[in-house]
PDB file of N, CA and C in Angstrom:
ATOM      1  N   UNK A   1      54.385  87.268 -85.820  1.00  0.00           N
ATOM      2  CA  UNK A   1      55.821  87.334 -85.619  1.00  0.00           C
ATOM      3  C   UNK A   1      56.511  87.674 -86.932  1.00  0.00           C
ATOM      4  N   UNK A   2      57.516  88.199 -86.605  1.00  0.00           N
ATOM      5  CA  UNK A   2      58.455  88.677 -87.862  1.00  0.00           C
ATOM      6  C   UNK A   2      60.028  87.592 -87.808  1.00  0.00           C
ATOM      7  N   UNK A   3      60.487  87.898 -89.065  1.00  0.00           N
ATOM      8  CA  UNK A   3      61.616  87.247 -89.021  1.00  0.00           C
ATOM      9  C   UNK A   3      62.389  88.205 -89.481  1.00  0.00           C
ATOM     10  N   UNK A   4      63.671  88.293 -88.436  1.00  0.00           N
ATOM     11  CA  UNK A   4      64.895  88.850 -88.341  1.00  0.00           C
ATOM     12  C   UNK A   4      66.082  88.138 -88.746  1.00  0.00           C
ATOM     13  N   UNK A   5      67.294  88.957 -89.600  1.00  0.00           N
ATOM     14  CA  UNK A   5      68.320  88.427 -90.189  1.00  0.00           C
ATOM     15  C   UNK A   5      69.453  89.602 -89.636  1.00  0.00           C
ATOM     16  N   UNK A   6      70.128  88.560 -89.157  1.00  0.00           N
ATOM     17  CA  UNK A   6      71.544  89.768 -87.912  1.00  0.00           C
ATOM     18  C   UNK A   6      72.514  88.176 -87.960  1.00  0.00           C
ATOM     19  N   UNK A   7      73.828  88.737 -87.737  1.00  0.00           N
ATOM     20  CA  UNK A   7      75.204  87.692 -87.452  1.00  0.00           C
ATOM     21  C   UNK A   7      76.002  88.099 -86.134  1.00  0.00           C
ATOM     22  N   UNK A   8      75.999  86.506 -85.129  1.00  0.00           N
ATOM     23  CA  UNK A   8      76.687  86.770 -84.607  1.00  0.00           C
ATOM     24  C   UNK A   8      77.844  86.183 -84.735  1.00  0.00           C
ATOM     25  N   UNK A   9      78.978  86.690 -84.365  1.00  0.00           N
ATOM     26  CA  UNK A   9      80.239  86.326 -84.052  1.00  0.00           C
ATOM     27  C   UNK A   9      80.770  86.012 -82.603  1.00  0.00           C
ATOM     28  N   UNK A  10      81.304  84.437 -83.127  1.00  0.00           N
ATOM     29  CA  UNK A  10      81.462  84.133 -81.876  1.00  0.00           C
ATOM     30  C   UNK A  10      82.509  83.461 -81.621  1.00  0.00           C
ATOM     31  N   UNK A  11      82.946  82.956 -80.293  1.00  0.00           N
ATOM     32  CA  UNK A  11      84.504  82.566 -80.021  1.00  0.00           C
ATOM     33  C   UNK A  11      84.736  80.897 -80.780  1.00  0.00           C
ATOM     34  N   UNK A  12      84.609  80.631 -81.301  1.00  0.00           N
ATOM     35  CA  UNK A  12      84.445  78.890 -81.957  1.00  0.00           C
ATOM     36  C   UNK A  12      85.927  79.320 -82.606  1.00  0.00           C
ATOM     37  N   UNK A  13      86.774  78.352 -81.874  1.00  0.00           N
ATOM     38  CA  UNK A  13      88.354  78.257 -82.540  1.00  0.00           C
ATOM     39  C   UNK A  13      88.132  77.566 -84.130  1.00  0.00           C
ATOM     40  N   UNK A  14      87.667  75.995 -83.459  1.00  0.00           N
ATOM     41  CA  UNK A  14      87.742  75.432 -84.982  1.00  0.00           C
ATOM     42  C   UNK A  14      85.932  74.839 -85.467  1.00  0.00           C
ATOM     43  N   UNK A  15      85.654  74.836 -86.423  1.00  0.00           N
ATOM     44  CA  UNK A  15      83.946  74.197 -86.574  1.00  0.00           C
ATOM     45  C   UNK A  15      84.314  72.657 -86.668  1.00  0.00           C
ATOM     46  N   UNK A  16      84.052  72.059 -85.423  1.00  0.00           N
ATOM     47  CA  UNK A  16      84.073  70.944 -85.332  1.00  0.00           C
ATOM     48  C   UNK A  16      82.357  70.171 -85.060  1.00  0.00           C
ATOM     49  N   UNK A  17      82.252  68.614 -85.967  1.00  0.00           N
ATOM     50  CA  UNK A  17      81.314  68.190 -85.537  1.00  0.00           C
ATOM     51  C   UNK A  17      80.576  68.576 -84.266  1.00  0.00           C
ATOM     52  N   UNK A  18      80.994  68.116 -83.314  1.00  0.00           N
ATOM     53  CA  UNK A  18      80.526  68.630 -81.588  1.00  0.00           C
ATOM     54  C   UNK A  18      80.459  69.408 -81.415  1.00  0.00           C
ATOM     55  N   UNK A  19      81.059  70.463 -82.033  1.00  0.00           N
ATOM     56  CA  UNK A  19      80.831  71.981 -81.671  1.00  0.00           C
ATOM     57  C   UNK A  19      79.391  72.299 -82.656  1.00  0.00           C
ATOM     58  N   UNK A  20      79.556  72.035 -83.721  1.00  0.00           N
ATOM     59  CA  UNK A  20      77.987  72.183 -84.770  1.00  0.00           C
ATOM     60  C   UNK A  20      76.739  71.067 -84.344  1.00  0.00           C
ATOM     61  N   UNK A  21      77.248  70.277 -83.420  1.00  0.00           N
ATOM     62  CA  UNK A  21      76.240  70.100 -82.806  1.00  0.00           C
ATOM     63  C   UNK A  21      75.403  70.593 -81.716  1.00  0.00           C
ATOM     64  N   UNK A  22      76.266  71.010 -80.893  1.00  0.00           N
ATOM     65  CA  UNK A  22      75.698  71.173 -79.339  1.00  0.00           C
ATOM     66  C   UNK A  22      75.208  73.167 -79.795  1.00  0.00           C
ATOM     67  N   UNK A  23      75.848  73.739 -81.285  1.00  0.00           N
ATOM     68  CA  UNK A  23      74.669  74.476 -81.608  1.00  0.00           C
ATOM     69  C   UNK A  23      73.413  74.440 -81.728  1.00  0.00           C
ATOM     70  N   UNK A  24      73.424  72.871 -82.785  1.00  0.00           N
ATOM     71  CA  UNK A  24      71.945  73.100 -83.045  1.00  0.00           C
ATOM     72  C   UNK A  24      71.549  72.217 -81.641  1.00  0.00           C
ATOM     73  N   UNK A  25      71.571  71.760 -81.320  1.00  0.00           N
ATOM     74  CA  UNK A  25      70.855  71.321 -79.834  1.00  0.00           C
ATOM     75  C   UNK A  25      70.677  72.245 -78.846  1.00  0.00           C
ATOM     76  N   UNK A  26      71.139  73.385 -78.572  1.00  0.00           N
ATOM     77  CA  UNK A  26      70.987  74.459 -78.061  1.00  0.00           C
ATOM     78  C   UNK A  26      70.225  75.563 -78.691  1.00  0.00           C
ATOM     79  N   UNK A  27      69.454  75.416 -79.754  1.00  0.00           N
ATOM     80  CA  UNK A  27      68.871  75.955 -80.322  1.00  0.00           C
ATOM     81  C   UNK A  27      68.980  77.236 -81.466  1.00  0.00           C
ATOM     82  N   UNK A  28      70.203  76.935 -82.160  1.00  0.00           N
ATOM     83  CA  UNK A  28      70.306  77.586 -82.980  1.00  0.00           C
ATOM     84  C   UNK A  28      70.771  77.067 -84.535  1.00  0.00           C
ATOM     85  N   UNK A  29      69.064  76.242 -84.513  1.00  0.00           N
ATOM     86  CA  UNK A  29      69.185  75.029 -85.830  1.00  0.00           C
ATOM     87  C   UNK A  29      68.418  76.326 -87.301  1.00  0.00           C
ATOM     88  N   UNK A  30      68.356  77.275 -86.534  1.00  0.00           N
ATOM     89  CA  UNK A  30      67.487  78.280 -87.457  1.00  0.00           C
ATOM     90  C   UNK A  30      68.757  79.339 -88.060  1.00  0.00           C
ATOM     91  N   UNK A  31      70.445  78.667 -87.991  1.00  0.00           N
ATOM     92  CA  UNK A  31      71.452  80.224 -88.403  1.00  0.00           C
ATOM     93  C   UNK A  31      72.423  79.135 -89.089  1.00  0.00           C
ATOM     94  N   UNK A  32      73.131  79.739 -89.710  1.00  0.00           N
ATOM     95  CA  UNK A  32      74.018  79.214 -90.712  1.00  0.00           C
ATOM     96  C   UNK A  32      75.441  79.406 -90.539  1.00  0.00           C
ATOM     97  N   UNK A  33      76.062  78.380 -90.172  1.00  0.00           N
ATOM     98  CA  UNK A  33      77.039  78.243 -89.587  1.00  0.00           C
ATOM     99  C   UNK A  33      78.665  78.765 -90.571  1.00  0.00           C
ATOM    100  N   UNK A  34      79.351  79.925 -90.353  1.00  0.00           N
ATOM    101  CA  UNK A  34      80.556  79.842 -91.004  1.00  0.00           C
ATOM    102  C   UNK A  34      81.856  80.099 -90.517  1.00  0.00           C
ATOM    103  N   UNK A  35      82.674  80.707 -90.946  1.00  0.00           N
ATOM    104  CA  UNK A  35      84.044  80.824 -91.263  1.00  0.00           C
ATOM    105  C   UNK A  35      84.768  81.555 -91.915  1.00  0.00           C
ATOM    106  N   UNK A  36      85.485  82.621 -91.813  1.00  0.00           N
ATOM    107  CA  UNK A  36      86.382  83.151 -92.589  1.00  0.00           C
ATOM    108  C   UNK A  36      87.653  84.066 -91.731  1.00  0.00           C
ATOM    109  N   UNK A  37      88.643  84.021 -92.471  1.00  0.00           N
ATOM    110  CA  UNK A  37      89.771  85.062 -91.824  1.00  0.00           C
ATOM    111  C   UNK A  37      90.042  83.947 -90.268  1.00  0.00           C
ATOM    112  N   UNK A  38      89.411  83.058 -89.957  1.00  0.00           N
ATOM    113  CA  UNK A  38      89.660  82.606 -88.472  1.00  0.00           C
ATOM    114  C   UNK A  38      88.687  82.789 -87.461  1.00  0.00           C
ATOM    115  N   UNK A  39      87.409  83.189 -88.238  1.00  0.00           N
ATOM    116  CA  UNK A  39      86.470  84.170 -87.461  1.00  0.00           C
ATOM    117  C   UNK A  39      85.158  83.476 -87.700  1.00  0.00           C
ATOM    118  N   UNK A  40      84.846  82.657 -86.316  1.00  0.00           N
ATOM    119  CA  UNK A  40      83.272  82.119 -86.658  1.00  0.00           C
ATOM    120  C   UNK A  40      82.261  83.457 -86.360  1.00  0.00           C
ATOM    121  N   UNK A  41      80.791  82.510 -87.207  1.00  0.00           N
ATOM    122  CA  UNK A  41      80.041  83.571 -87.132  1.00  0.00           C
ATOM    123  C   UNK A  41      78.970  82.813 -87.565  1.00  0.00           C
ATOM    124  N   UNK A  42      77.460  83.020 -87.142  1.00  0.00           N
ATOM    125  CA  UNK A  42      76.437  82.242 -87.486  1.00  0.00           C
ATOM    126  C   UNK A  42      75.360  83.259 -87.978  1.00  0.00           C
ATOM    127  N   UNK A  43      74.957  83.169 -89.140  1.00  0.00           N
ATOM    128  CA  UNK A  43      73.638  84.231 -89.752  1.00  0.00           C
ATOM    129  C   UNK A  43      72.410  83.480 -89.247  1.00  0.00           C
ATOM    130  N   UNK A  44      72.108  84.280 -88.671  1.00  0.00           N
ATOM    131  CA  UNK A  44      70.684  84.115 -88.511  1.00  0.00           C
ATOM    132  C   UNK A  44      69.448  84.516 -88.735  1.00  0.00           C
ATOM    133  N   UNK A  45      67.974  84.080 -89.088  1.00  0.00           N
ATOM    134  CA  UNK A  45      66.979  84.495 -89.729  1.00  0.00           C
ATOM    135  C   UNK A  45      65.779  83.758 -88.984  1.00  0.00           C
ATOM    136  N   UNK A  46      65.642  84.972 -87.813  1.00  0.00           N
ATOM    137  CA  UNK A  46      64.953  84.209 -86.160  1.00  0.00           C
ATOM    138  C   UNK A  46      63.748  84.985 -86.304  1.00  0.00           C
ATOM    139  N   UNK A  47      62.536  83.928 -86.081  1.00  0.00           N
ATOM    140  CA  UNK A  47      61.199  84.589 -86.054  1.00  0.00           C
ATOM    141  C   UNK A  47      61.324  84.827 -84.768  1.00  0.00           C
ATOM    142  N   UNK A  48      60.401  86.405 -84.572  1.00  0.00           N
ATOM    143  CA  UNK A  48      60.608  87.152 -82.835  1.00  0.00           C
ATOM    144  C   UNK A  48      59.575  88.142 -82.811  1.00  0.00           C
ATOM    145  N   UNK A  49      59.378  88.488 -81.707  1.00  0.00           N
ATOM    146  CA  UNK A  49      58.409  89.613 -82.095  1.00  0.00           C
ATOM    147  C   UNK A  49      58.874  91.168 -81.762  1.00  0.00           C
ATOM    148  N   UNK A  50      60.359  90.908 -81.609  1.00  0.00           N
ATOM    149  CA  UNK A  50      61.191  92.340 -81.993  1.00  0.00           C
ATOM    150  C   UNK A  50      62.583  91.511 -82.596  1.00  0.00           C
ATOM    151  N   UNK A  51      63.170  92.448 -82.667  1.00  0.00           N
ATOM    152  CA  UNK A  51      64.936  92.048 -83.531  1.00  0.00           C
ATOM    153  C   UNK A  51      65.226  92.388 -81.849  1.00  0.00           C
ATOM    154  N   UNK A  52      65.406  93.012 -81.151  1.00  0.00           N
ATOM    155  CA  UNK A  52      66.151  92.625 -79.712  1.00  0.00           C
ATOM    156  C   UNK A  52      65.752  91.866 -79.304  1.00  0.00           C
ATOM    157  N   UNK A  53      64.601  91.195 -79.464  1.00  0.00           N
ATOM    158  CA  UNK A  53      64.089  89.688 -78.800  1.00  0.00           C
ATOM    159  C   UNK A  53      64.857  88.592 -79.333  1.00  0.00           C
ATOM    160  N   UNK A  54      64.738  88.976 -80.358  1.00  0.00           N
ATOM    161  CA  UNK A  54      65.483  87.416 -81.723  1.00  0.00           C
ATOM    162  C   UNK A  54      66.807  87.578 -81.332  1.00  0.00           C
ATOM    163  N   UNK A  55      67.589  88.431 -80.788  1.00  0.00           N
ATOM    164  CA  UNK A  55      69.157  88.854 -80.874  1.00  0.00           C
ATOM    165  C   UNK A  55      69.821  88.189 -79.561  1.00  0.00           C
ATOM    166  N   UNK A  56      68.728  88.705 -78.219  1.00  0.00           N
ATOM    167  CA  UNK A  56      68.916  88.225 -76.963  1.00  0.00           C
ATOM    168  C   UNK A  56      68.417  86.539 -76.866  1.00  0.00           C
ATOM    169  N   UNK A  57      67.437  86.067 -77.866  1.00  0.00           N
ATOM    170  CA  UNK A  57      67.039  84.318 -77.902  1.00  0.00           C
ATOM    171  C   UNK A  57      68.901  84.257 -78.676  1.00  0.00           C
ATOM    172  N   UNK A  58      68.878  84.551 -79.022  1.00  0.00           N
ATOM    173  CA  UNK A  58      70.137  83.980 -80.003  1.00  0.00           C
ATOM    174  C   UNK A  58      71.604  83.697 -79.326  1.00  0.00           C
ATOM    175  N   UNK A  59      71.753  84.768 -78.746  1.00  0.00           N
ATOM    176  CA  UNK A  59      72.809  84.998 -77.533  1.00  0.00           C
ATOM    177  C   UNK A  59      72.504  84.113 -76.471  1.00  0.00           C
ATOM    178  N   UNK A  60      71.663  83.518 -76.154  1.00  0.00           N
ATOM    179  CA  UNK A  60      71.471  83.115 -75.103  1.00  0.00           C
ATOM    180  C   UNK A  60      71.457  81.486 -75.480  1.00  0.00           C
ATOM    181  N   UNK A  61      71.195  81.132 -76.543  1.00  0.00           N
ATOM    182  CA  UNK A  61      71.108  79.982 -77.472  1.00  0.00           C
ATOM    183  C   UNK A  61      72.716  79.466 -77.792  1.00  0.00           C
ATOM    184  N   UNK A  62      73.497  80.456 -77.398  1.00  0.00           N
ATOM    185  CA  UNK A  62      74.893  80.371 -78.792  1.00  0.00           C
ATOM    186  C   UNK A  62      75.494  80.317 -77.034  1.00  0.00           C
ATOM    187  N   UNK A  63      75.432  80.869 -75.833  1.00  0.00           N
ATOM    188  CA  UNK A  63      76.047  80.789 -74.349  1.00  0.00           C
ATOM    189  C   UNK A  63      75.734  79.637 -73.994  1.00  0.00           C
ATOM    190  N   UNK A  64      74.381  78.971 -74.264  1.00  0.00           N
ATOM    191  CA  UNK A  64      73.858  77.520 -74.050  1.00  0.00           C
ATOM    192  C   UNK A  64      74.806  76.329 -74.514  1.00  0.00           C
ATOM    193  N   UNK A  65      75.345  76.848 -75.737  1.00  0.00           N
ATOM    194  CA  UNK A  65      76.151  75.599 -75.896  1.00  0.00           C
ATOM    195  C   UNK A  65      77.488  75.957 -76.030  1.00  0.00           C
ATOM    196  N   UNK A  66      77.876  76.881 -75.008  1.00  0.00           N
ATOM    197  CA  UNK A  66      78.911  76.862 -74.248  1.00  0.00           C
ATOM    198  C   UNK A  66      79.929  77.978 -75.302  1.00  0.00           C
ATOM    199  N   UNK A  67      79.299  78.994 -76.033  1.00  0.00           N
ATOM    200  CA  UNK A  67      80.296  79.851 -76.702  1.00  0.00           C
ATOM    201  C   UNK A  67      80.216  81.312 -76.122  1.00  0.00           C
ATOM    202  N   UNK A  68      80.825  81.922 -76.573  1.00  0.00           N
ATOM    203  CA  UNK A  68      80.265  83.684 -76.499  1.00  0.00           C
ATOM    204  C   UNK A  68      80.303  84.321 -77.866  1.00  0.00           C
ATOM    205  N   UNK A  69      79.296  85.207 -77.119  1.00  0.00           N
ATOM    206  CA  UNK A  69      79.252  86.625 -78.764  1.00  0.00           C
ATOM    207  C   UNK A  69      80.517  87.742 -78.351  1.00  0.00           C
ATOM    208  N   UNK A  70      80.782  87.605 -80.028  1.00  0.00           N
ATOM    209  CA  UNK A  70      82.043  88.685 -79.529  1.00  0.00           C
ATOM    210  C   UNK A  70      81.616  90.023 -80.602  1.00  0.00           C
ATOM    211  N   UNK A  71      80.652  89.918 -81.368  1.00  0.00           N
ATOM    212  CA  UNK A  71      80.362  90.804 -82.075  1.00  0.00           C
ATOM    213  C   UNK A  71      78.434  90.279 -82.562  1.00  0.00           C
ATOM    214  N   UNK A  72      77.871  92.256 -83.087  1.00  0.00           N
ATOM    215  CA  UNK A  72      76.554  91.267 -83.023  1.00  0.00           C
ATOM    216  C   UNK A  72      76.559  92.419 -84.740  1.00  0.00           C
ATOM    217  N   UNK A  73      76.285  91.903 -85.993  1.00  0.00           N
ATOM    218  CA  UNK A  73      75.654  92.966 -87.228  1.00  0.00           C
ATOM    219  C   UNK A  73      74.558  92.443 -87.166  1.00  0.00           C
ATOM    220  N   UNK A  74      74.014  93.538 -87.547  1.00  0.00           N
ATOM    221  CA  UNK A  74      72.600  93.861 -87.952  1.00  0.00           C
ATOM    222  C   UNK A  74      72.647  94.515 -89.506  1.00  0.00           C
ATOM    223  N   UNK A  75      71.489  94.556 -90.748  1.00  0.00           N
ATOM    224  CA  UNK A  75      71.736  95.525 -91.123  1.00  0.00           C
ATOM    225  C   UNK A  75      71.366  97.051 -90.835  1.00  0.00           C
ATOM    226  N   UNK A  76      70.932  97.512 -89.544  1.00  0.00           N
ATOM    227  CA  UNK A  76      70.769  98.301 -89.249  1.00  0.00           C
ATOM    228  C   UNK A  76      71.937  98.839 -87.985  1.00  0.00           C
ATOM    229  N   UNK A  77      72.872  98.395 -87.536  1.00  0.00           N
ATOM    230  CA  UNK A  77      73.292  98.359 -86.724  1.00  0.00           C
ATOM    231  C   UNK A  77      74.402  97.407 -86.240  1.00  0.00           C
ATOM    232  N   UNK A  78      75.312  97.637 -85.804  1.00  0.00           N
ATOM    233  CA  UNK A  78      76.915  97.261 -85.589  1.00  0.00           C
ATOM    234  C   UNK A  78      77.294  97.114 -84.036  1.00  0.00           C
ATOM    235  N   UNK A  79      77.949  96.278 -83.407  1.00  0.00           N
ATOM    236  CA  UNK A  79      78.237  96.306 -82.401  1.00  0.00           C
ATOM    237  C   UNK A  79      79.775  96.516 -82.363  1.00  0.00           C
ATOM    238  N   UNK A  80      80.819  97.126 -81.975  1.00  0.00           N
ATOM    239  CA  UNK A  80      82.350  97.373 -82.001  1.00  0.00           C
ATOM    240  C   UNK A  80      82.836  96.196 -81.720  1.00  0.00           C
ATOM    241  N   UNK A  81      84.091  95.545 -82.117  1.00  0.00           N
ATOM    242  CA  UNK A  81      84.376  94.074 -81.507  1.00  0.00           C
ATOM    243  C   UNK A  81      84.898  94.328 -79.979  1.00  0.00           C
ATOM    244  N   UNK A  82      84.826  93.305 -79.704  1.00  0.00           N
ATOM    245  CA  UNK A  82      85.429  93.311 -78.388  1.00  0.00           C
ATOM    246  C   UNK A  82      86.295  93.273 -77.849  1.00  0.00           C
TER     247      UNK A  82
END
């Protein structure tokens, strides 16, 4: 397996305890949680055995505990916001 490094952006108004929890309990104890401009966003560095595998575990990890992706970087690649 390889490890992949991509950010998603996602709808999180404010980073609250409960909210940084029911991340990592949903499985995304492997991305780094931030903030800027008003704009959450979690880096991540996901062992997978493609970068669309690691991207779709991630998305699906970050919907688990109840958020959405509103944007996905890669350094290879950009998604338009939404």
């Amino acid at each position: 397996m390889n490890s992949y490094a991509f950010t998603l952006y996602i709808n999180m108004e404010e980073m609250t305890d409960e909210a940084l929890t029911r991340l990592y309990e949903a499985g995304c104890d492997d991305g780094g949680v931030g903030r800027s401009h008003r704009v959450s966003f979690i880096d991540f560095d996901r062992e997978s055995g493609s970068l669309t595998d690691a991207i779709e575990s991630a998305i699906r990890d970050v919907q688990k505990a109840g958020f959405q992706v509103m944007k996905i970087e890669t350094e290879k690649w950009a998604t338009p916001d939404a």
